[in-house]
PDB file of N, CA and C in Angstrom:
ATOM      1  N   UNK A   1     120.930 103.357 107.511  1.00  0.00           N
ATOM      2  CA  UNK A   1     120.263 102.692 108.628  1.00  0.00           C
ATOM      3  C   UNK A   1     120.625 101.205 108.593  1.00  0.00           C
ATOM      4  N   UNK A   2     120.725 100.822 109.553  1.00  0.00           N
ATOM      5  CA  UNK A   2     121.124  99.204 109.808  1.00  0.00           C
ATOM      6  C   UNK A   2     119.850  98.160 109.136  1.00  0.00           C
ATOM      7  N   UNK A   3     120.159  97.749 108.578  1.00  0.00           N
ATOM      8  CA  UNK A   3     119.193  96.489 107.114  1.00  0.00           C
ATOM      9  C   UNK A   3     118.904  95.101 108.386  1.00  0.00           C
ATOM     10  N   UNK A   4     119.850  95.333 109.493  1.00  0.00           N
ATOM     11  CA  UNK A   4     119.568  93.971 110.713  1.00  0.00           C
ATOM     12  C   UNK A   4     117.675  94.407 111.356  1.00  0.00           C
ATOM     13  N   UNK A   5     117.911  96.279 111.521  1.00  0.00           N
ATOM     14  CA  UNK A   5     116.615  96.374 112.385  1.00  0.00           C
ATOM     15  C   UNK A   5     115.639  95.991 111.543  1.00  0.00           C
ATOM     16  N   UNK A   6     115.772  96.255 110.451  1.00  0.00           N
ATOM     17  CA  UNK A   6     114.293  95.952 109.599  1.00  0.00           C
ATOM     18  C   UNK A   6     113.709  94.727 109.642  1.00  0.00           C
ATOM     19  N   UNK A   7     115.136  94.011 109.564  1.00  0.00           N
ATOM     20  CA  UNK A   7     114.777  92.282 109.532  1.00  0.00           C
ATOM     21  C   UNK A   7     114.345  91.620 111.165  1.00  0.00           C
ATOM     22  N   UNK A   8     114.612  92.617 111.792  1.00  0.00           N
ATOM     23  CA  UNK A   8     114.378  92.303 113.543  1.00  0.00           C
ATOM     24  C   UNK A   8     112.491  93.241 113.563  1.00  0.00           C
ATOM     25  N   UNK A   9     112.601  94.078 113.219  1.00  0.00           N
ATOM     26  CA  UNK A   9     111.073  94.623 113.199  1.00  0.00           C
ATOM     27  C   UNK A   9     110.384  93.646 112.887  1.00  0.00           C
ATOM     28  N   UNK A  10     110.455  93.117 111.086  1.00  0.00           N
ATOM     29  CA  UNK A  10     109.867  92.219 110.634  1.00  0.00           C
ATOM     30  C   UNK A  10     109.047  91.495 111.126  1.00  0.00           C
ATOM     31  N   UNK A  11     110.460  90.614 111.840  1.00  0.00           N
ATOM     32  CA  UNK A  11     110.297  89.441 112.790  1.00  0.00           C
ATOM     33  C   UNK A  11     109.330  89.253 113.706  1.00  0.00           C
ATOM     34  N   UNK A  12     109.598  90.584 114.597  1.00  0.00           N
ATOM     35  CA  UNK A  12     108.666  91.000 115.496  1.00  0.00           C
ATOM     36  C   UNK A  12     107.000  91.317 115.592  1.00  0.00           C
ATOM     37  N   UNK A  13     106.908  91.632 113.965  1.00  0.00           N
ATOM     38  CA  UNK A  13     105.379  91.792 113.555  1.00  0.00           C
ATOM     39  C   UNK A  13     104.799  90.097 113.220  1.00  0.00           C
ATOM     40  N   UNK A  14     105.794  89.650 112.516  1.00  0.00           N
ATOM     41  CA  UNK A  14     105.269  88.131 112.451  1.00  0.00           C
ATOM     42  C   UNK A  14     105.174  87.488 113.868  1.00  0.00           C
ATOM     43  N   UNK A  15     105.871  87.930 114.996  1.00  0.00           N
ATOM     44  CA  UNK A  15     105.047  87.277 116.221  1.00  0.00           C
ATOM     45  C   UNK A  15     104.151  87.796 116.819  1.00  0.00           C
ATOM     46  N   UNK A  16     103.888  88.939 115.672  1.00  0.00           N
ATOM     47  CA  UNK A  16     102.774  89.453 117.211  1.00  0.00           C
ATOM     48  C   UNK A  16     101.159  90.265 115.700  1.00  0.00           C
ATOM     49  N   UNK A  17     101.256  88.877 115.113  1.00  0.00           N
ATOM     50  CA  UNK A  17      99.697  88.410 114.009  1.00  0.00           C
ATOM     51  C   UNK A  17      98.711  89.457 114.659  1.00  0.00           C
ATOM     52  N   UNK A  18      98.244  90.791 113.621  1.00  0.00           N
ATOM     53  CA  UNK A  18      97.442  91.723 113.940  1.00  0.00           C
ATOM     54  C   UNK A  18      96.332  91.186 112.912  1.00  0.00           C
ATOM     55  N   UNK A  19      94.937  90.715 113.011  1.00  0.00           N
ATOM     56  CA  UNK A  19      94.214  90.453 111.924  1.00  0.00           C
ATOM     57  C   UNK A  19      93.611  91.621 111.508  1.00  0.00           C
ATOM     58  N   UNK A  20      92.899  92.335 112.638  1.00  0.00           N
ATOM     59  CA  UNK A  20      92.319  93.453 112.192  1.00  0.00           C
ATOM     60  C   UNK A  20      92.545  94.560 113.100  1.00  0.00           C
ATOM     61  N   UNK A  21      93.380  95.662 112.924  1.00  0.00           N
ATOM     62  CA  UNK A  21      93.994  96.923 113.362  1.00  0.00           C
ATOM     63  C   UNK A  21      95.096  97.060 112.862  1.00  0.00           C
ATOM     64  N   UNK A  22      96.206  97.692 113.471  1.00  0.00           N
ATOM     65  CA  UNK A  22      97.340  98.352 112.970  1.00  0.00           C
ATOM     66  C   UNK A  22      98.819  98.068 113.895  1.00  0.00           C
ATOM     67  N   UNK A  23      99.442  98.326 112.964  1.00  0.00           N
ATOM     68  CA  UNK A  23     100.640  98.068 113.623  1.00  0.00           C
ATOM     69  C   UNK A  23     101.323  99.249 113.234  1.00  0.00           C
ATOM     70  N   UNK A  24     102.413  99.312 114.009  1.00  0.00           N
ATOM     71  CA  UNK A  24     103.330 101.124 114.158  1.00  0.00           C
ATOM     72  C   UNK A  24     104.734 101.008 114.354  1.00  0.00           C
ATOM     73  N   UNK A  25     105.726 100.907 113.787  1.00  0.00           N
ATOM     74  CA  UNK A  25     107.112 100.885 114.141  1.00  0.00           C
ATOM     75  C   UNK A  25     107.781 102.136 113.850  1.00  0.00           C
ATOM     76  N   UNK A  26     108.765 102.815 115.251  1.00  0.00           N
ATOM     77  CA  UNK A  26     109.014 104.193 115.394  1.00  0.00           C
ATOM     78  C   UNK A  26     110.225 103.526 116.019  1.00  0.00           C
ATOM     79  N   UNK A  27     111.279 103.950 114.427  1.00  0.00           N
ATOM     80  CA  UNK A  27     112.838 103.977 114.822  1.00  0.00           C
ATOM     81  C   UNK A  27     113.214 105.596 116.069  1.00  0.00           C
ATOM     82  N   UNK A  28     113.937 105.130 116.702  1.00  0.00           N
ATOM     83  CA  UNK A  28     114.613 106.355 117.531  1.00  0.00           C
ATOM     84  C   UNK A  28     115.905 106.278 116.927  1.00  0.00           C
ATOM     85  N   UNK A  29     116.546 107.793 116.608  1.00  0.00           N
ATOM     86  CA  UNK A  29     118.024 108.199 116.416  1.00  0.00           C
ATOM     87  C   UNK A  29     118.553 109.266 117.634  1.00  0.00           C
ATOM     88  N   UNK A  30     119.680 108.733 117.597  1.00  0.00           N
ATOM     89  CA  UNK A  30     120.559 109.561 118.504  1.00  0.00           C
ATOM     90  C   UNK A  30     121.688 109.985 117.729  1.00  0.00           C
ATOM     91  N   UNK A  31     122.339 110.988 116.994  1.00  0.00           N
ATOM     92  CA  UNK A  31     123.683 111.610 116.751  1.00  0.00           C
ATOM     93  C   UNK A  31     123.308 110.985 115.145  1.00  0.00           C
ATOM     94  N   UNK A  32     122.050 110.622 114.592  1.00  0.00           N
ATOM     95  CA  UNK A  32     122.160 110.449 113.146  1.00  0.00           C
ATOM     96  C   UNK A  32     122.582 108.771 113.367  1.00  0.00           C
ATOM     97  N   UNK A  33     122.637 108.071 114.356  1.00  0.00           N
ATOM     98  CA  UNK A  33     122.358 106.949 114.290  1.00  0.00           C
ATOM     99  C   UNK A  33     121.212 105.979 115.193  1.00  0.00           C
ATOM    100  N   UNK A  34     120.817 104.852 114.587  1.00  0.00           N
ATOM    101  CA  UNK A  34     119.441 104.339 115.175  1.00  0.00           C
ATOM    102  C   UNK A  34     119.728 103.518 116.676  1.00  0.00           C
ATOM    103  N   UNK A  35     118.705 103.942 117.300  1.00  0.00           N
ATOM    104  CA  UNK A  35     119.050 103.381 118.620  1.00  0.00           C
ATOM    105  C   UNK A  35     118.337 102.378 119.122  1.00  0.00           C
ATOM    106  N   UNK A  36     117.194 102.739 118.800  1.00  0.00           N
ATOM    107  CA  UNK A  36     115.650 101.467 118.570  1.00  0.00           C
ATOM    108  C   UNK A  36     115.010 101.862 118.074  1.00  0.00           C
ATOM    109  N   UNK A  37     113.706 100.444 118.567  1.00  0.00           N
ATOM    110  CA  UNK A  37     112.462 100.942 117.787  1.00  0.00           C
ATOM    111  C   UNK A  37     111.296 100.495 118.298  1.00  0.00           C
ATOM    112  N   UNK A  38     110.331 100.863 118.419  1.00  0.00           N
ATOM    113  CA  UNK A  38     109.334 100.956 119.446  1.00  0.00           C
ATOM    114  C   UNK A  38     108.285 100.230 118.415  1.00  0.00           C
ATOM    115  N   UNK A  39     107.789  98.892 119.094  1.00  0.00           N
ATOM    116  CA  UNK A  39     106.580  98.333 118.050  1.00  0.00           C
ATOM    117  C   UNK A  39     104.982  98.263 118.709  1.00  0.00           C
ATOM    118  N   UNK A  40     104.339  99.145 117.902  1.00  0.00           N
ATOM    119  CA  UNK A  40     103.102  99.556 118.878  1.00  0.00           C
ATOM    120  C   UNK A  40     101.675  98.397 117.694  1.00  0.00           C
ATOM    121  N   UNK A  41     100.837  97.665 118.951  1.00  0.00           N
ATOM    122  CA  UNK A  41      99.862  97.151 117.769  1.00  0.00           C
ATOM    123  C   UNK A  41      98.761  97.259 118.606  1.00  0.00           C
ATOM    124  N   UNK A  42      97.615  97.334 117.616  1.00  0.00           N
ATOM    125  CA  UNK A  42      96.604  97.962 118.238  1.00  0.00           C
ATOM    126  C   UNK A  42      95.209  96.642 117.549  1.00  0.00           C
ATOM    127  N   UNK A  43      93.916  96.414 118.353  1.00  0.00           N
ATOM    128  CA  UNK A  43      93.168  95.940 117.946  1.00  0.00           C
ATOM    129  C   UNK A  43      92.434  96.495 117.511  1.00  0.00           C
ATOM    130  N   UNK A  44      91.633  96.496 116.083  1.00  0.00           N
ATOM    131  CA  UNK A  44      90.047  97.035 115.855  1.00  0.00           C
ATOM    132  C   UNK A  44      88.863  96.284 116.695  1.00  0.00           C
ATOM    133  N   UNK A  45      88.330  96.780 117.375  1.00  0.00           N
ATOM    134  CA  UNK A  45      86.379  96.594 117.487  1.00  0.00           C
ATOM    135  C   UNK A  45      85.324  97.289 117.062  1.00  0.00           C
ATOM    136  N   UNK A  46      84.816  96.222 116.620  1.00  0.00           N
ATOM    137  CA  UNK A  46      83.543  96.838 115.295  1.00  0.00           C
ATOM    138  C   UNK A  46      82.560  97.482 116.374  1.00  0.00           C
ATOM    139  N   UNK A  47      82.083  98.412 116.533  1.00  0.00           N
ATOM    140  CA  UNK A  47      80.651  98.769 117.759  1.00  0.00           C
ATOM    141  C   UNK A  47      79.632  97.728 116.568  1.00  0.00           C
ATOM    142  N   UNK A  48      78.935  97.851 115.430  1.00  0.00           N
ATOM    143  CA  UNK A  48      78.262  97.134 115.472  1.00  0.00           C
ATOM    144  C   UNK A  48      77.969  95.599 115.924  1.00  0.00           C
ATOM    145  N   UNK A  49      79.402  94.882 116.565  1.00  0.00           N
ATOM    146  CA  UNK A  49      79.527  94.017 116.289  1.00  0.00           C
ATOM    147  C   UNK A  49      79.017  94.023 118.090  1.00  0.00           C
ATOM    148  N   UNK A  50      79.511  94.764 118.522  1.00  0.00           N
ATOM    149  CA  UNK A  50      79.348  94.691 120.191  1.00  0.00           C
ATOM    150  C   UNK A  50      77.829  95.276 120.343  1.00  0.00           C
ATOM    151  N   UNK A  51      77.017  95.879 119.964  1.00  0.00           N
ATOM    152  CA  UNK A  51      75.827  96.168 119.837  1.00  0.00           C
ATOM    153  C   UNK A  51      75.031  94.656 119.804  1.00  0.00           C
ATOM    154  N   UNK A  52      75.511  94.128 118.772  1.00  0.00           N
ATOM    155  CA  UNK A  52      74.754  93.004 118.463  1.00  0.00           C
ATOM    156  C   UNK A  52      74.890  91.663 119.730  1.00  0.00           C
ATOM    157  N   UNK A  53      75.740  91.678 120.380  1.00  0.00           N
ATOM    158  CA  UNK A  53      76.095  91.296 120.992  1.00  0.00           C
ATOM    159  C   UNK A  53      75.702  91.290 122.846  1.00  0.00           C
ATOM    160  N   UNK A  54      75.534  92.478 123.159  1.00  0.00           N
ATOM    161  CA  UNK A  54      74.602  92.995 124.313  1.00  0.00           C
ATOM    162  C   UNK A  54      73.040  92.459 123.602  1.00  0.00           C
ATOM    163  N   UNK A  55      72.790  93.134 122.563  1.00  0.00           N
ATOM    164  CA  UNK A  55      70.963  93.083 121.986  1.00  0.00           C
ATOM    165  C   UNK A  55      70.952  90.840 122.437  1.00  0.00           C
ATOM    166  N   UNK A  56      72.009  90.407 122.648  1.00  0.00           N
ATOM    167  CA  UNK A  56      71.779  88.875 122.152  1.00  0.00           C
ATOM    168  C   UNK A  56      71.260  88.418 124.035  1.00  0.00           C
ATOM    169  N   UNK A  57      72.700  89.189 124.649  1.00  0.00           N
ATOM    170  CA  UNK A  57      72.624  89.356 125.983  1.00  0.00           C
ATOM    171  C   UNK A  57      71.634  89.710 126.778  1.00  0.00           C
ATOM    172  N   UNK A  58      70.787  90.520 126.408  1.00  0.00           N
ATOM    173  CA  UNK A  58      69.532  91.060 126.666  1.00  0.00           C
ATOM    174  C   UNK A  58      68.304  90.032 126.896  1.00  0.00           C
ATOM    175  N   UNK A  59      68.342  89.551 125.557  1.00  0.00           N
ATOM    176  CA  UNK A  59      67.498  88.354 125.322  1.00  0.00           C
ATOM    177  C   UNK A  59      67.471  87.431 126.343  1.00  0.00           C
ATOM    178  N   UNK A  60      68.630  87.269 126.960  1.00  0.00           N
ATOM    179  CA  UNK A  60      68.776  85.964 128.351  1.00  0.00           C
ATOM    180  C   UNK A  60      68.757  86.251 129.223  1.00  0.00           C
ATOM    181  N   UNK A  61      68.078  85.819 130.531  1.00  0.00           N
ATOM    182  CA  UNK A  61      67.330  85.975 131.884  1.00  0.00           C
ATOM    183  C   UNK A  61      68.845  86.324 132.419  1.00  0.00           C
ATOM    184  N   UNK A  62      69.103  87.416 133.234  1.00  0.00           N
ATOM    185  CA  UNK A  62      70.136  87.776 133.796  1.00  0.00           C
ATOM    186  C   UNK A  62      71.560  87.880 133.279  1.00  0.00           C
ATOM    187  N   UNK A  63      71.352  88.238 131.876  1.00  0.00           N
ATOM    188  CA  UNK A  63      72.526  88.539 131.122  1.00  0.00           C
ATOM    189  C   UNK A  63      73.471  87.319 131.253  1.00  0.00           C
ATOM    190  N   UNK A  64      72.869  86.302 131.163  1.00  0.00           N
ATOM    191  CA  UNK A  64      73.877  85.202 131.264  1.00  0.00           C
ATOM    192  C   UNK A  64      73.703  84.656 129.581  1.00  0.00           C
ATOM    193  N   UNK A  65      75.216  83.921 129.043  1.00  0.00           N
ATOM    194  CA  UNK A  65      74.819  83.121 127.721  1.00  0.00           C
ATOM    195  C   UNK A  65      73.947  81.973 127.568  1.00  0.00           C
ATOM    196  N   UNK A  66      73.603  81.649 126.546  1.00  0.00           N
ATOM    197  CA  UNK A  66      72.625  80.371 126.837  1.00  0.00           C
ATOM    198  C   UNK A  66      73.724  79.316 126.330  1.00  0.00           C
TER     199      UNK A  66
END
């Protein structure tokens, strides 16, 4: 496999800073050689965190922030 894509994946994860979720890189081959690679990143959200968050919303006259 080409040692350039890895260093181009790499790259690509360092611009695109996941703090909390996942990241996914899926080489494609054609004829036993690589053709690309598909970089998938995803965010985590905590529900407790969004729970807490409406319960705060609640608290203020017309769901507005204070």
């Amino acid at each position: 496999m080409n040692e350039n894509a890895f260093i181009a994946a790499l790259q690509d994860i360092n611009n695109h800073p996941v703090r909390f979720g996942e990241c996914t890189i899926t080489f494609t081959f054609h004829d036993g050689r690589l053709q690309y690679y598909t970089l998938t990143t995803s965010e985590r959200k905590n529900v407790a965190d969004l729970n807490a968050n409406f319960k705060k919303m609640e608290c203020v006259p017309n769901g507005k922030t204070a």
